[in-house]
PDB file of N, CA and C in Angstrom:
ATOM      1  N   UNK A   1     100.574  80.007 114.367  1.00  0.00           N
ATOM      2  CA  UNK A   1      99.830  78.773 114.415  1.00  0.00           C
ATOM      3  C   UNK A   1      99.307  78.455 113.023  1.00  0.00           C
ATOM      4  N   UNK A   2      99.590  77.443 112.767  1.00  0.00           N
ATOM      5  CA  UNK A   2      99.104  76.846 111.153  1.00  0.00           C
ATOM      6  C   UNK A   2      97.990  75.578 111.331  1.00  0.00           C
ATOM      7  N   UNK A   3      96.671  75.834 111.124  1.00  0.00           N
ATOM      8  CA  UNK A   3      95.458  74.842 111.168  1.00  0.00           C
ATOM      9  C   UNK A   3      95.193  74.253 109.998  1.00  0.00           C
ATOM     10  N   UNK A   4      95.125  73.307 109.582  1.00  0.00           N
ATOM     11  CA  UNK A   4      94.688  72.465 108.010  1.00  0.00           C
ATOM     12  C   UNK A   4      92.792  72.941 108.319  1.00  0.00           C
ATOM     13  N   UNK A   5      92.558  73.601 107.324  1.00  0.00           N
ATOM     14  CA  UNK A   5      91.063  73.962 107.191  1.00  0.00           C
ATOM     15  C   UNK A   5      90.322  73.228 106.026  1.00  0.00           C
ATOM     16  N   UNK A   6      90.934  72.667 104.930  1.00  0.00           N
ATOM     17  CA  UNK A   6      90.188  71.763 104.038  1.00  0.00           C
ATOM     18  C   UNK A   6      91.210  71.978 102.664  1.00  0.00           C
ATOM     19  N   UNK A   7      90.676  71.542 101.365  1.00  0.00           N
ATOM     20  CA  UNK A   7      91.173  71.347 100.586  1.00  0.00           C
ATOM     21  C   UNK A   7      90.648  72.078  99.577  1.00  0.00           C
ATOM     22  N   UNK A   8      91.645  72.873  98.426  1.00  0.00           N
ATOM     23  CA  UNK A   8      90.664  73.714  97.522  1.00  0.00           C
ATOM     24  C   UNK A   8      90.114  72.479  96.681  1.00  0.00           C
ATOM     25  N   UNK A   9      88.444  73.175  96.154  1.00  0.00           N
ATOM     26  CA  UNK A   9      87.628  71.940  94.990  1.00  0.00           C
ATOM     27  C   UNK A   9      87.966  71.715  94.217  1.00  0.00           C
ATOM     28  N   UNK A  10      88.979  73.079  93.582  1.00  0.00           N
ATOM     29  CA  UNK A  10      89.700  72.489  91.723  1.00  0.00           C
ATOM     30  C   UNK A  10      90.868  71.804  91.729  1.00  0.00           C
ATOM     31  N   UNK A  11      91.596  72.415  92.477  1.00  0.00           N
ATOM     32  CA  UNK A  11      93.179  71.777  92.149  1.00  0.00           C
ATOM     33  C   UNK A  11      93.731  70.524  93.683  1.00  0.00           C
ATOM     34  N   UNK A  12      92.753  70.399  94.953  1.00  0.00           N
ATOM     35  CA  UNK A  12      93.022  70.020  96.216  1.00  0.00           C
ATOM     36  C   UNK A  12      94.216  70.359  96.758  1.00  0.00           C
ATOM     37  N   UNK A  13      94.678  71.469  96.455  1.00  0.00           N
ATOM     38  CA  UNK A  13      95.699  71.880  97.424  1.00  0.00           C
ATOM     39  C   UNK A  13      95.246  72.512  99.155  1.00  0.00           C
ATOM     40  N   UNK A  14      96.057  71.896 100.176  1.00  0.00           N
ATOM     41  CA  UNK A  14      95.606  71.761 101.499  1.00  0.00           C
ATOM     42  C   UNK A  14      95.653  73.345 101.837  1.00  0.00           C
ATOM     43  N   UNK A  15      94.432  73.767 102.458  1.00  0.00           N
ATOM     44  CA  UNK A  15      94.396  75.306 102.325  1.00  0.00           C
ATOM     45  C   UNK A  15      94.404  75.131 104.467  1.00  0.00           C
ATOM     46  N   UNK A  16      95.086  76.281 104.458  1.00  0.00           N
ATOM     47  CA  UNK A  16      95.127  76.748 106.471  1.00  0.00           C
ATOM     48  C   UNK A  16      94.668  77.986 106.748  1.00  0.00           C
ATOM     49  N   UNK A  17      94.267  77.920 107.961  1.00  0.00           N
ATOM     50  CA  UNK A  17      94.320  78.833 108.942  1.00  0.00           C
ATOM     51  C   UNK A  17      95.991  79.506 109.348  1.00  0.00           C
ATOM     52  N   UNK A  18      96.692  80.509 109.100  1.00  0.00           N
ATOM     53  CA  UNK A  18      97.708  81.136 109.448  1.00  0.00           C
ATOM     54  C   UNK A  18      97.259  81.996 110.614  1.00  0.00           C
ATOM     55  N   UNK A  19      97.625  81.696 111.712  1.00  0.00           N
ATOM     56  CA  UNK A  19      97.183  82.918 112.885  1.00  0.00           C
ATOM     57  C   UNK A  19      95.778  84.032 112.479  1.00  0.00           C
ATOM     58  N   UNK A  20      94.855  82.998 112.481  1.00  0.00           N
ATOM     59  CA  UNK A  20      93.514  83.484 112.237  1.00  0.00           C
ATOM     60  C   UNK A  20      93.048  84.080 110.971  1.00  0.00           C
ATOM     61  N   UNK A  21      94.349  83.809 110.030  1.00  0.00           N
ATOM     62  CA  UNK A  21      94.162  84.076 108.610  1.00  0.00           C
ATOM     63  C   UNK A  21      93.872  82.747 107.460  1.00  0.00           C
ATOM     64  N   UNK A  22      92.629  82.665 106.905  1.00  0.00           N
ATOM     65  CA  UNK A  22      92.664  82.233 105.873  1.00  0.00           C
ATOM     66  C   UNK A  22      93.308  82.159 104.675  1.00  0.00           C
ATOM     67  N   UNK A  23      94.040  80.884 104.015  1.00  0.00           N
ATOM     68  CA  UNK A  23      94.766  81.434 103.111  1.00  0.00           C
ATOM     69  C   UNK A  23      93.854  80.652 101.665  1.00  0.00           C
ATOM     70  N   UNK A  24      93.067  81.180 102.167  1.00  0.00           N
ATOM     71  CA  UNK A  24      91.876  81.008 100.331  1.00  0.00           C
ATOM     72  C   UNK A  24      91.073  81.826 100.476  1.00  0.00           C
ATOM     73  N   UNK A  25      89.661  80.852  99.594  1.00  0.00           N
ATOM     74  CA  UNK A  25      88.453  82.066  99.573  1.00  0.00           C
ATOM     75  C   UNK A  25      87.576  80.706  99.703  1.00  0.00           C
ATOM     76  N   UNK A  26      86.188  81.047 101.066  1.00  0.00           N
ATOM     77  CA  UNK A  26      85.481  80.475 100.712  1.00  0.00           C
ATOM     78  C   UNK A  26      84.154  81.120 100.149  1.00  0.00           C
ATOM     79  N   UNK A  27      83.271  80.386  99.409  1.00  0.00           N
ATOM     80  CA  UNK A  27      82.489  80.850  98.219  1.00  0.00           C
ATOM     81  C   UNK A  27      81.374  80.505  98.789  1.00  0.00           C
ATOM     82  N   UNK A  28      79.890  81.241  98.263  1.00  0.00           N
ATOM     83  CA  UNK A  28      78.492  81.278  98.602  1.00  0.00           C
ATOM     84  C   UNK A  28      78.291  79.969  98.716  1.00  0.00           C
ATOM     85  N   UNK A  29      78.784  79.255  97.172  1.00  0.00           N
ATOM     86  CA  UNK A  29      78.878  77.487  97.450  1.00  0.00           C
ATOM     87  C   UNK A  29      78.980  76.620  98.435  1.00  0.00           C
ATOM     88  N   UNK A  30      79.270  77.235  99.557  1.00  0.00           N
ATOM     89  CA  UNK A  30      80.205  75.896 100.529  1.00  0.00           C
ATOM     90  C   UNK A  30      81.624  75.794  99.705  1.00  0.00           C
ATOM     91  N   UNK A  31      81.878  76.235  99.136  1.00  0.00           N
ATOM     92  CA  UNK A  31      83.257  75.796  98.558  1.00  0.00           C
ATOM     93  C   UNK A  31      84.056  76.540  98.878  1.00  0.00           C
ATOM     94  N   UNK A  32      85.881  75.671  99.296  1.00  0.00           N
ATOM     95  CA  UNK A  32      86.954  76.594  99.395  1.00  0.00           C
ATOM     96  C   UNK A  32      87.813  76.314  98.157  1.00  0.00           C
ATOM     97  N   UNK A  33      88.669  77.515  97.829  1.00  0.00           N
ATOM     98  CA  UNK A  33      89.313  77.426  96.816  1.00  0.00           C
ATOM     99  C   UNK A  33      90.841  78.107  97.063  1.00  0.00           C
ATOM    100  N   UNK A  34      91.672  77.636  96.464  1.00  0.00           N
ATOM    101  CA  UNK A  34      93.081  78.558  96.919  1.00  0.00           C
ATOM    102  C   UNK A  34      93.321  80.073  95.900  1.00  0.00           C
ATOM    103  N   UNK A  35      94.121  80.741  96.664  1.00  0.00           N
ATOM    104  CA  UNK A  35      93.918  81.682  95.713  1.00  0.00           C
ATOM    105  C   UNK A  35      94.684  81.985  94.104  1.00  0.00           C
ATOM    106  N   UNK A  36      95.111  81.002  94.159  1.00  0.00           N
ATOM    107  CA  UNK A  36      95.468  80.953  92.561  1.00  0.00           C
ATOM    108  C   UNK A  36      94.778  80.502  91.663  1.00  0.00           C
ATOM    109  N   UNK A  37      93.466  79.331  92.244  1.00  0.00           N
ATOM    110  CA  UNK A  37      92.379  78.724  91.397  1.00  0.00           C
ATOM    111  C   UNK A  37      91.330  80.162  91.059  1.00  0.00           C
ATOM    112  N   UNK A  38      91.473  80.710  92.339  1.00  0.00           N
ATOM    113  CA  UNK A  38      89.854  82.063  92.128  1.00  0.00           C
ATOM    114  C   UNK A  38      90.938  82.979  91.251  1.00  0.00           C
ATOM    115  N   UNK A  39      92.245  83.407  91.224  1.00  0.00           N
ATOM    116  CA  UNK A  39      92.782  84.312  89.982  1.00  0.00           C
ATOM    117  C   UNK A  39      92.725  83.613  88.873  1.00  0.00           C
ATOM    118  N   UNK A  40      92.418  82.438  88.417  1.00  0.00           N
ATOM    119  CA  UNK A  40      92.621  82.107  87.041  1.00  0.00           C
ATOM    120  C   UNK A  40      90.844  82.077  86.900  1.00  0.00           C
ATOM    121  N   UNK A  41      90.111  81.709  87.879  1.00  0.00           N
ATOM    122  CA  UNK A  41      88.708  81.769  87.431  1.00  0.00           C
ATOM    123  C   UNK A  41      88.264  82.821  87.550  1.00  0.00           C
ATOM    124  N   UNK A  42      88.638  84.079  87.465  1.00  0.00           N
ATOM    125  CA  UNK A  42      88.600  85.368  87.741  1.00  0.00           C
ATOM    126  C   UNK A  42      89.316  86.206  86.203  1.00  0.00           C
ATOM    127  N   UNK A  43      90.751  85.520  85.552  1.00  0.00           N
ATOM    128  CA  UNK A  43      90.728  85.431  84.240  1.00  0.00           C
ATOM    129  C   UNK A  43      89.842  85.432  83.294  1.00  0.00           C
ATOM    130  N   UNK A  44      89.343  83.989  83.407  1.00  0.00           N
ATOM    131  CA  UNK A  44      88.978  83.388  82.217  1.00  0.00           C
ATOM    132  C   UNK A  44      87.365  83.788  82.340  1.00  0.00           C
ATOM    133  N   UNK A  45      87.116  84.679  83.120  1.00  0.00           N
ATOM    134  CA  UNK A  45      85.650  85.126  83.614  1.00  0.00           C
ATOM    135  C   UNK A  45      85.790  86.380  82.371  1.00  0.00           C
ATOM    136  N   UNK A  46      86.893  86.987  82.560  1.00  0.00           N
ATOM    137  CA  UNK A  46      86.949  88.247  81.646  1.00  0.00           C
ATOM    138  C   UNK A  46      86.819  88.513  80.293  1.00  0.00           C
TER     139      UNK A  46
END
């Protein structure tokens, strides 16, 4: 089952629910993000 759950904040790519799996990260923010936005802000953190 594939659910549309929202949109990441940096890049708006449409992030889902995969059979009760999230396929991002959501953040203390209220914010969701996909997971290629949190590996590059996870980079450039370093």
């Amino acid at each position: 089952m594939k659910e549309l759950v929202g949109n990441c904040c940096i890049c708006g790519k449409d992030l889902y629910c995969l059979d009760g799996f999230f396929n991002g990260v959501y953040t203390e923010n209220n914010e969701t993000i996909c997971f290629d936005c949190i590996e590059e802000r996870e980079k450039s953190a370093d």
